[in-house]
Protein backbone atom coordinates (compact mmCIF):
# COMPACT_ATOMS: atom_id res chain seq x y z
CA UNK A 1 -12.61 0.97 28.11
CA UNK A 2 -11.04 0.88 24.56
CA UNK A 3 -12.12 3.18 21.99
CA UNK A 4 -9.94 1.60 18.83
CA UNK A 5 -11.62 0.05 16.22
CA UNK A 6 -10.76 -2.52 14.16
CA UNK A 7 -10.24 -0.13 11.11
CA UNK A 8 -8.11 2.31 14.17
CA UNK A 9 -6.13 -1.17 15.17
CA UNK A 10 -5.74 -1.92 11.24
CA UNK A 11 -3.84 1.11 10.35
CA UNK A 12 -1.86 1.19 13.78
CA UNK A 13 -0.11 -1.94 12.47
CA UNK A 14 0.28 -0.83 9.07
CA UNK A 15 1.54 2.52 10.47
CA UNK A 16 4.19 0.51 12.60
CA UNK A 17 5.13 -1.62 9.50
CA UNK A 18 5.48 0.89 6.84
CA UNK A 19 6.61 4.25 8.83
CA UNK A 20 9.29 2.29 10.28
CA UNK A 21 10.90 2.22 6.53
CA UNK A 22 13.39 4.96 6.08
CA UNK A 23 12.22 8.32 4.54
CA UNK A 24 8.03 7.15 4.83
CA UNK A 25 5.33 9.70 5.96
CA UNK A 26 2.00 9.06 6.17
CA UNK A 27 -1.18 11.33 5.73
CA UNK A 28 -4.81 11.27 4.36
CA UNK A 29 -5.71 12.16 0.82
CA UNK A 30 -8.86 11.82 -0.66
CA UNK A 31 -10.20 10.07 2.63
CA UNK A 32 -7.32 7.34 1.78
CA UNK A 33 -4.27 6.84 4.58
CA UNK A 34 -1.58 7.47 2.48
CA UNK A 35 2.10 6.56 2.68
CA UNK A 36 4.82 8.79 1.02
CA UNK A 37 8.24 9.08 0.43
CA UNK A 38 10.11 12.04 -1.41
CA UNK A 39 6.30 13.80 -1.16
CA UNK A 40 5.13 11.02 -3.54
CA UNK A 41 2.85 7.75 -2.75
CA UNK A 42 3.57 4.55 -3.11
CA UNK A 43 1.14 2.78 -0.95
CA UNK A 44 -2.66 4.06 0.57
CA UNK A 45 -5.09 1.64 2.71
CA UNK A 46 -8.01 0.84 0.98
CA UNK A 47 -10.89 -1.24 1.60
CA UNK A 48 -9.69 -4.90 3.15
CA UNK A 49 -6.55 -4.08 1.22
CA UNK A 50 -3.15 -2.21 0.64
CA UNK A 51 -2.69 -0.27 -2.60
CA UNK A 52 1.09 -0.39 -3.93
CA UNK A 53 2.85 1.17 -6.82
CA UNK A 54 4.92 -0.72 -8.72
CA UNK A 55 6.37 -1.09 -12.27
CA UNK A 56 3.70 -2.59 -14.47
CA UNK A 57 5.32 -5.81 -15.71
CA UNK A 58 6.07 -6.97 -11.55
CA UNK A 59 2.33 -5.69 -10.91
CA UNK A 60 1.00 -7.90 -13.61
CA UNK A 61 3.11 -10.93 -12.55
CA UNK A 62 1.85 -10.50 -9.26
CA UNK A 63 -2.23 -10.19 -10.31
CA UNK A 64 -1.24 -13.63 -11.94
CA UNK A 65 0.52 -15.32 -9.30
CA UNK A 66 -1.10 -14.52 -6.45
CA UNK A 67 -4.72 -15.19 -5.17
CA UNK A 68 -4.56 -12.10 -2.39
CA UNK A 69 -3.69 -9.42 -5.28
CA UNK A 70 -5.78 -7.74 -7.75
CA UNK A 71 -6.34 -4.67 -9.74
CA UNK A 72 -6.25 -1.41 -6.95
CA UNK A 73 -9.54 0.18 -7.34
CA UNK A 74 -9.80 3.43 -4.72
CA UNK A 75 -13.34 3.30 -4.03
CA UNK A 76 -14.07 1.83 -7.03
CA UNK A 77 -12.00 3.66 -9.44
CA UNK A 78 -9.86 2.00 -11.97
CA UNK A 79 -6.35 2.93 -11.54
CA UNK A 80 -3.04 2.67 -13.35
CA UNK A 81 -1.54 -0.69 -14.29
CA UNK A 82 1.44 0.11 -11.98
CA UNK A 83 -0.91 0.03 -9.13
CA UNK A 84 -2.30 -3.57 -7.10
CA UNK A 85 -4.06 -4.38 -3.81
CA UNK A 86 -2.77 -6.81 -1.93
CA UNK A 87 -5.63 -7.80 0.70
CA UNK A 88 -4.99 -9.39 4.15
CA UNK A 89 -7.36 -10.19 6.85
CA UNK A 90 -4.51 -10.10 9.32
CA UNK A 91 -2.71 -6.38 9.07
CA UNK A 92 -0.12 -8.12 11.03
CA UNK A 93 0.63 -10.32 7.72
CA UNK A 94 1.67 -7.59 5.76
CA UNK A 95 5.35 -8.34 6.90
CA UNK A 96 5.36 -11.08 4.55
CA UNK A 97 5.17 -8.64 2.06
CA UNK A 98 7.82 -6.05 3.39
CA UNK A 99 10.34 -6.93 -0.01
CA UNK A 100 7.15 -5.72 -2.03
CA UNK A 101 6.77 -2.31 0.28
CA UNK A 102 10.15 -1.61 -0.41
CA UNK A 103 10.66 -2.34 -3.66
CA UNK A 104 7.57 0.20 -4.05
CA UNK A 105 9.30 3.00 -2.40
CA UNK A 106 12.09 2.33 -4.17
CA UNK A 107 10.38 2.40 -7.33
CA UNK A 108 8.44 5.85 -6.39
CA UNK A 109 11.28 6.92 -4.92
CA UNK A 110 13.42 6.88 -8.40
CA UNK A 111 10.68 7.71 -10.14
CA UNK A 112 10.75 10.16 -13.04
CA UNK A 113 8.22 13.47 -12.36
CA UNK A 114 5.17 13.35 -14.79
């Protein structure tokens, strides 16, 4: 008999989405799973949802064109504008938004240190 949960089954497939990407690791922080690259994150599971860091004018355009994004709010913390949720019911949907995971890492990745 199975022990996985839907919430262990969830972040199996987002593991084998987004750790497949080169230079990704994934850990917890702050009882979010996290995904890094270059020891920073760019994208944590939250709620129903996917947090992603990206610059704020393509996070804003996306709050406004899509229905499945809004403001990412970490257990119900306001965040930064560069951050949105993009929520699936389907984890295995999140490859439509693979272009969006990278450009995040890439983003993060070329990031300037605060």
């Amino acid at each position: 008999m199975s022990t996985d949960t839907p919430e262990t089954i969830r972040k199996a497939q987002i593991d084998a989405l987004l750790l497949k990407l080169a230079g990704v690791s994934a850990k917890k922080i702050n009882n979010l799973d996290a995904y890094f690259v270059n020891d920073r994150m760019f994208a944590c599971i939250s709620g129903r949802g996917i947090g992603l860091r990206l610059p704020v004018a393509s996070a804003t355009e996306l709050q406004f064109s899509r229905d499945n994004v809004v403001p990412f709010q970490p257990g119900g913390m306001a965040s930064s504008r560069e951050w949105i949720q993009i929520d699936r019911a389907d984890a295995l949907e999140y490859e439509k938004d693979l272009e969006l995971f990278r450009a995040s890492l890439e983003f993060v990745k070329n990031a300037r240190s605060r």
